[in-house]
Protein backbone atom coordinates (compact mmCIF):
# COMPACT_ATOMS: atom_id res chain seq x y z
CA UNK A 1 -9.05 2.77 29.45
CA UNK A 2 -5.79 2.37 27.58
CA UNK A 3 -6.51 0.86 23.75
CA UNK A 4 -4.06 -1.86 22.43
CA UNK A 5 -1.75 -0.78 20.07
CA UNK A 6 -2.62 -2.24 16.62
CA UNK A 7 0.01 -4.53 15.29
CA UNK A 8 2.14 -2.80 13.19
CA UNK A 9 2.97 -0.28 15.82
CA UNK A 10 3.59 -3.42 18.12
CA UNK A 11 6.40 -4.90 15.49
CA UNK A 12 7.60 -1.20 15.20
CA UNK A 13 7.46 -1.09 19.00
CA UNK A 14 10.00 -4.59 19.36
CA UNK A 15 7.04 -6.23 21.11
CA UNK A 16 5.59 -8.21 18.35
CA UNK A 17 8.92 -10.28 15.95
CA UNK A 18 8.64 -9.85 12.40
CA UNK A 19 10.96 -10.54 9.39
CA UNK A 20 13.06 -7.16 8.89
CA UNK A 21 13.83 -6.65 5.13
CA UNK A 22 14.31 -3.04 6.02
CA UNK A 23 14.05 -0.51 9.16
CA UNK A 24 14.53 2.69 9.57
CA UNK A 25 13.58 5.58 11.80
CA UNK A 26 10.37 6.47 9.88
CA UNK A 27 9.62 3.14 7.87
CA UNK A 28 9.71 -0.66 8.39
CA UNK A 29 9.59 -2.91 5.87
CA UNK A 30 8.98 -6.37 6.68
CA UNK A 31 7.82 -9.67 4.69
CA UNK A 32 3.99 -10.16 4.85
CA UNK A 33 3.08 -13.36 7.34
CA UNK A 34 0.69 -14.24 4.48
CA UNK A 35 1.78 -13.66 1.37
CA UNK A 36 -0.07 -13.95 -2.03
CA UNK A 37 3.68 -15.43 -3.67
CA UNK A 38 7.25 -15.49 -1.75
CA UNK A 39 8.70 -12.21 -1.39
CA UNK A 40 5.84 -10.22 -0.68
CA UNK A 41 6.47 -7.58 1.70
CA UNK A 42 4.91 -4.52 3.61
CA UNK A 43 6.57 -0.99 3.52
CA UNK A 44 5.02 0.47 6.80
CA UNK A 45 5.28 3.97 8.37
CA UNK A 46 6.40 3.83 11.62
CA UNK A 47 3.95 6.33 12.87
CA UNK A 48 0.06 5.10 13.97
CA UNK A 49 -2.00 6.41 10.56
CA UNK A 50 -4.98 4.47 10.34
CA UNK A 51 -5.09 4.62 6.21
CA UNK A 52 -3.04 5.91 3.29
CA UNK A 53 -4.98 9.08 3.66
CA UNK A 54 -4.18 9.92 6.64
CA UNK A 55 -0.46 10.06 6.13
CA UNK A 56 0.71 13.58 6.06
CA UNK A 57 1.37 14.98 2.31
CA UNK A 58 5.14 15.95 3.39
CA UNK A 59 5.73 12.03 4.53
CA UNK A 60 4.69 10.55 1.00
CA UNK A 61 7.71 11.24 -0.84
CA UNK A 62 10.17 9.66 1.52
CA UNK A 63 7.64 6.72 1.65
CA UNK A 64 6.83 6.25 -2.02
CA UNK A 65 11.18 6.91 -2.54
CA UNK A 66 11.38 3.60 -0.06
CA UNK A 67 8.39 1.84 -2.24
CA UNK A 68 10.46 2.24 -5.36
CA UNK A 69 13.45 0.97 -3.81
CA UNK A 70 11.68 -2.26 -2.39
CA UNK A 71 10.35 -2.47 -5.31
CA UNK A 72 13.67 -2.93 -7.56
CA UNK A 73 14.92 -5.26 -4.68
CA UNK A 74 11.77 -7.34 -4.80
CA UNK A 75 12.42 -7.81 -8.83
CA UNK A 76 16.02 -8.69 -8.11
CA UNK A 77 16.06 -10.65 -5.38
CA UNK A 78 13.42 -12.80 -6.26
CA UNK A 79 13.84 -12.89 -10.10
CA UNK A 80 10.50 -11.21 -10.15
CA UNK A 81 9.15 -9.90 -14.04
CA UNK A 82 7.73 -7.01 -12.20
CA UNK A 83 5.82 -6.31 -8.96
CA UNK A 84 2.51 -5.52 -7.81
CA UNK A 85 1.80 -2.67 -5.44
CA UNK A 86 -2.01 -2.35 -3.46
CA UNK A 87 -2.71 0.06 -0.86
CA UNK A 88 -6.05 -0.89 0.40
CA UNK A 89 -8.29 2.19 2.66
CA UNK A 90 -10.48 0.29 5.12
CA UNK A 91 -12.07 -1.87 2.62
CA UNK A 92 -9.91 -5.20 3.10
CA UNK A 93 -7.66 -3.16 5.44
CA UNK A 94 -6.86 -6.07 7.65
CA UNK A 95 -4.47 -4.12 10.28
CA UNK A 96 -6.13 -0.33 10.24
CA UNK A 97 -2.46 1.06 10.02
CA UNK A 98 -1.36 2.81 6.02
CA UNK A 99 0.86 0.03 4.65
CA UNK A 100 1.92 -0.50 1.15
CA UNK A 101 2.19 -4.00 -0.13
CA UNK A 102 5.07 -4.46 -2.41
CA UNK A 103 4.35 -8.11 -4.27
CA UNK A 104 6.87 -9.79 -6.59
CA UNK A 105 4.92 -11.05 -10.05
CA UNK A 106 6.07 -13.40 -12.90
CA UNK A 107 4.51 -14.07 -15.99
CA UNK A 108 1.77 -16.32 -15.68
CA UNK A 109 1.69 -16.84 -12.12
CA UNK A 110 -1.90 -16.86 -11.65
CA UNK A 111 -2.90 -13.82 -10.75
CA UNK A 112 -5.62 -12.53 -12.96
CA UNK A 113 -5.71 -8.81 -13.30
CA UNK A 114 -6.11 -6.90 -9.74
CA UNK A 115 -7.62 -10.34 -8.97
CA UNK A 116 -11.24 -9.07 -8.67
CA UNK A 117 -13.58 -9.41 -11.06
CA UNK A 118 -13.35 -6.36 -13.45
CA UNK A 119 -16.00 -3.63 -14.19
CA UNK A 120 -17.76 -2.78 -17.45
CA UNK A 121 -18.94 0.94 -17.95
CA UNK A 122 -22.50 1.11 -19.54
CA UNK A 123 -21.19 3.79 -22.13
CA UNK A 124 -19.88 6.72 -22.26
CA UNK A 125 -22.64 8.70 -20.31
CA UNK A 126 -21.56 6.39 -17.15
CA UNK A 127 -18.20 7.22 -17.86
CA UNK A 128 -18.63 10.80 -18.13
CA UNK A 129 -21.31 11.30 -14.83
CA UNK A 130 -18.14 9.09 -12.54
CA UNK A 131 -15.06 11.64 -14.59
CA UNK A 132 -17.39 14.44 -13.55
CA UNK A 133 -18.08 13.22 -10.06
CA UNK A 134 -14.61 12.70 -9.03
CA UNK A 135 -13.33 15.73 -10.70
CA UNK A 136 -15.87 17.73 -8.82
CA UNK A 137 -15.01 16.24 -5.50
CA UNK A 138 -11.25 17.16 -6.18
CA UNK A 139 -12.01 20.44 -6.97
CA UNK A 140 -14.61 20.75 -3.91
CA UNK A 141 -11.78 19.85 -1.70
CA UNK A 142 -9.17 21.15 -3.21
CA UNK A 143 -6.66 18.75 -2.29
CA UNK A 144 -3.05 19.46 -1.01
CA UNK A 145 -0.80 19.59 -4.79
CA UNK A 146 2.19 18.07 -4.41
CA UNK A 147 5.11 20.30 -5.15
């Protein structure tokens, strides 16, 4: 049984038409068919990686060099004060392929925060049992330091 390709790798693949703002032999970056303002575009690896975790360490730098750039064309082009960038993992991953969203922002345009509701720690014992836990997971897996 042959699975259907997800649809980023269709618009990488020509099958599926998308609005180019950039492509490249690694990366696509194309304008988001919903967007949360005008300008809001995805900076996609070519290659099938189902999350931002998955995408080898080597292939990060290239990528995050291309998120800066559309980035500083975002501002410009749209008069933008500044952008937002979200990289969601599976959680309100609606295509399972790593993308980074690249969103133009101006000053009071409505967005509130990282437009969820925001979290209050209980104290500092909360605060120091989640440092700990996530520090001891990092060193437990002593994840790949970029050099």
């Amino acid at each position: 049984m042959e699975l259907t390709p997800c649809v980023f790798c269709r618009i990488a693949q020509g099958e599926l038409p998308a609005h180019y703002v950039y492509r490249s032999d690694e990366h696509l970056v194309f304008l988001d068919h919903r967007p949360l303002f005008p300008g809001h575009c995805l900076v996609v690896p070519r290659e099938h990686t189902v999350t931002f975790l998955d995408i080898p360490t080597e292939q990060l730098g290239p990528l995050f060099a291309l998120v800066q750039r559309v980035c500083r064309a975002v501002e410009l082009g749209m008069g933008a004060d500044g952008v937002l960038n979200a990289i969601n993992t599976r959680v309100s991953q609606s295509v399972p392929h790593a993308h980074i969203h690249v969103i133009p922002r101006k000053k009071k345009d409505g967005l509130r925060g990282f437009f969820f509701p925001r979290y209050t720690y209980k104290g500092r014992d909360e605060m120091d049992r989640v440092r700990d836990a996530i520090a001891g997971a990092m060193k437990a897996h002593q994840y790949e330091k970029a050099t």
